[in-house]
Protein backbone atom coordinates (compact mmCIF):
# COMPACT_ATOMS: atom_id res chain seq x y z
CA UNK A 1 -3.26 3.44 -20.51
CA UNK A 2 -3.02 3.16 -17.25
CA UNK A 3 0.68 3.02 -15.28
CA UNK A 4 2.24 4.54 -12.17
CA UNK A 5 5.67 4.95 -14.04
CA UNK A 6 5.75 8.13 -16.00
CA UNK A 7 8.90 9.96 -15.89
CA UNK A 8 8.41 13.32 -18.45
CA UNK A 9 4.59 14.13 -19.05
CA UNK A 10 5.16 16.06 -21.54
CA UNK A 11 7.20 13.78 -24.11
CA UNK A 12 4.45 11.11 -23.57
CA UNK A 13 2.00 13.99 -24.60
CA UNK A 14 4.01 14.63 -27.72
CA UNK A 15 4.33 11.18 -28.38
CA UNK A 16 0.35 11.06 -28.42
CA UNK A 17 -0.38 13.75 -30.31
CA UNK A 18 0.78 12.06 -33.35
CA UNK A 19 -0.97 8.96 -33.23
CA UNK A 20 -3.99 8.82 -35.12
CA UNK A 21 -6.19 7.02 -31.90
CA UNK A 22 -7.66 8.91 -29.08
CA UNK A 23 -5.47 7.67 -26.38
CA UNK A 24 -6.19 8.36 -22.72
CA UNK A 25 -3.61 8.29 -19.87
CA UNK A 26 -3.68 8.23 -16.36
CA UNK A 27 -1.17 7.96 -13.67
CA UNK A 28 -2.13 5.29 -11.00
CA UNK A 29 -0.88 2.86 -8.17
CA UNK A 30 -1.95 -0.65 -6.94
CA UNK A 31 -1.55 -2.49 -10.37
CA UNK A 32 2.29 -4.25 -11.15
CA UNK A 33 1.57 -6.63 -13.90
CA UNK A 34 1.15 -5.85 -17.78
CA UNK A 35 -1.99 -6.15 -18.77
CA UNK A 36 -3.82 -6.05 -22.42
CA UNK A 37 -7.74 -5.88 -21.86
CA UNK A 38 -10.41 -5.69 -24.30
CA UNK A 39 -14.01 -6.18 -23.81
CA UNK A 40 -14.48 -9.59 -22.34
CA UNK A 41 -10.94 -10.55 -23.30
CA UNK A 42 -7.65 -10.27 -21.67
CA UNK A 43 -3.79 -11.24 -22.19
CA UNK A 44 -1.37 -11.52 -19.48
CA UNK A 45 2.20 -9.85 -20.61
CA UNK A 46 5.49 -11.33 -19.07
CA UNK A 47 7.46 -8.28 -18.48
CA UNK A 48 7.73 -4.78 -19.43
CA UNK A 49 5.96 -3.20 -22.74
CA UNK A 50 8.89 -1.16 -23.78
CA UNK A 51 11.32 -4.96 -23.89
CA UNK A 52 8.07 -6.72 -25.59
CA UNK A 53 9.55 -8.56 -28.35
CA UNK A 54 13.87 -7.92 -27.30
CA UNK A 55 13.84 -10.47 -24.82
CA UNK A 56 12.71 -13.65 -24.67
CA UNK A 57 9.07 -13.41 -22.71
CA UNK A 58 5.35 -14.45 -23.13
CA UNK A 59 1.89 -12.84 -23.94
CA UNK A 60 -0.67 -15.33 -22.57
CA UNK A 61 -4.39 -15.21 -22.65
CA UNK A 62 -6.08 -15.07 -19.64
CA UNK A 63 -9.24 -17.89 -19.29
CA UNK A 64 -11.21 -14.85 -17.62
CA UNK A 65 -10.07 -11.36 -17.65
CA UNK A 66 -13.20 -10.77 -15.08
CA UNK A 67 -10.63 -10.27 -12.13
CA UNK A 68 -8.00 -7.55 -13.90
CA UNK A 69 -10.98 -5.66 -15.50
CA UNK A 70 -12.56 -5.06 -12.11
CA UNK A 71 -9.08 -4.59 -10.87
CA UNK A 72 -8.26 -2.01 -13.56
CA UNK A 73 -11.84 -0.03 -13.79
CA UNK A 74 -11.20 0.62 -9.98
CA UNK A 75 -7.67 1.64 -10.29
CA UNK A 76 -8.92 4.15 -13.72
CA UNK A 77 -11.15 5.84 -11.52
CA UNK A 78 -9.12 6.40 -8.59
CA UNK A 79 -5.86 7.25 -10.73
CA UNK A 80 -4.87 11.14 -11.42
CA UNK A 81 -5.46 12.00 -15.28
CA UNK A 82 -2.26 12.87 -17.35
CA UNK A 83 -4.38 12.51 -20.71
């Protein structure tokens, strides 16, 4: 997960520690849109994560993700880890 919006570290750490995946977290700038990205696939999301599915919105898949992966790999590795 990468986001520039975390607002109490250590509740998102709780939060993690009981999910059964290895999640890692890192906080980050230069990136406003939701994305989801998988290996060679990606999903555009129409507004925040945390209103997915309260509001009326849209989850569209992206003809290349090629652009946001490149986008996001260079954002991970400059980004400060929180997780």
């Amino acid at each position: 997960l990468l986001t520039d919006n975390i607002k109490d570290v250590n509740t998102v750490k709780q939060e993690v520690a009981g999910l059964a995946n290895k999640v890692s977290i890192r906080k980050g700038i230069g990136l406003h849109d939701r994305f989801i990205l998988t290996k060679g696939e990606g999903w555009s999301v129409g507004h925040s994560l945390k209103d997915f599915g309260s509001k009326n919105s849209y989850l569209a898949k992206m003809a290349s993700s090629v652009d946001a992966e490149s986008a996001f790999d260079d954002n991970w590795i400059k980004a400060r880890i929180i997780l």
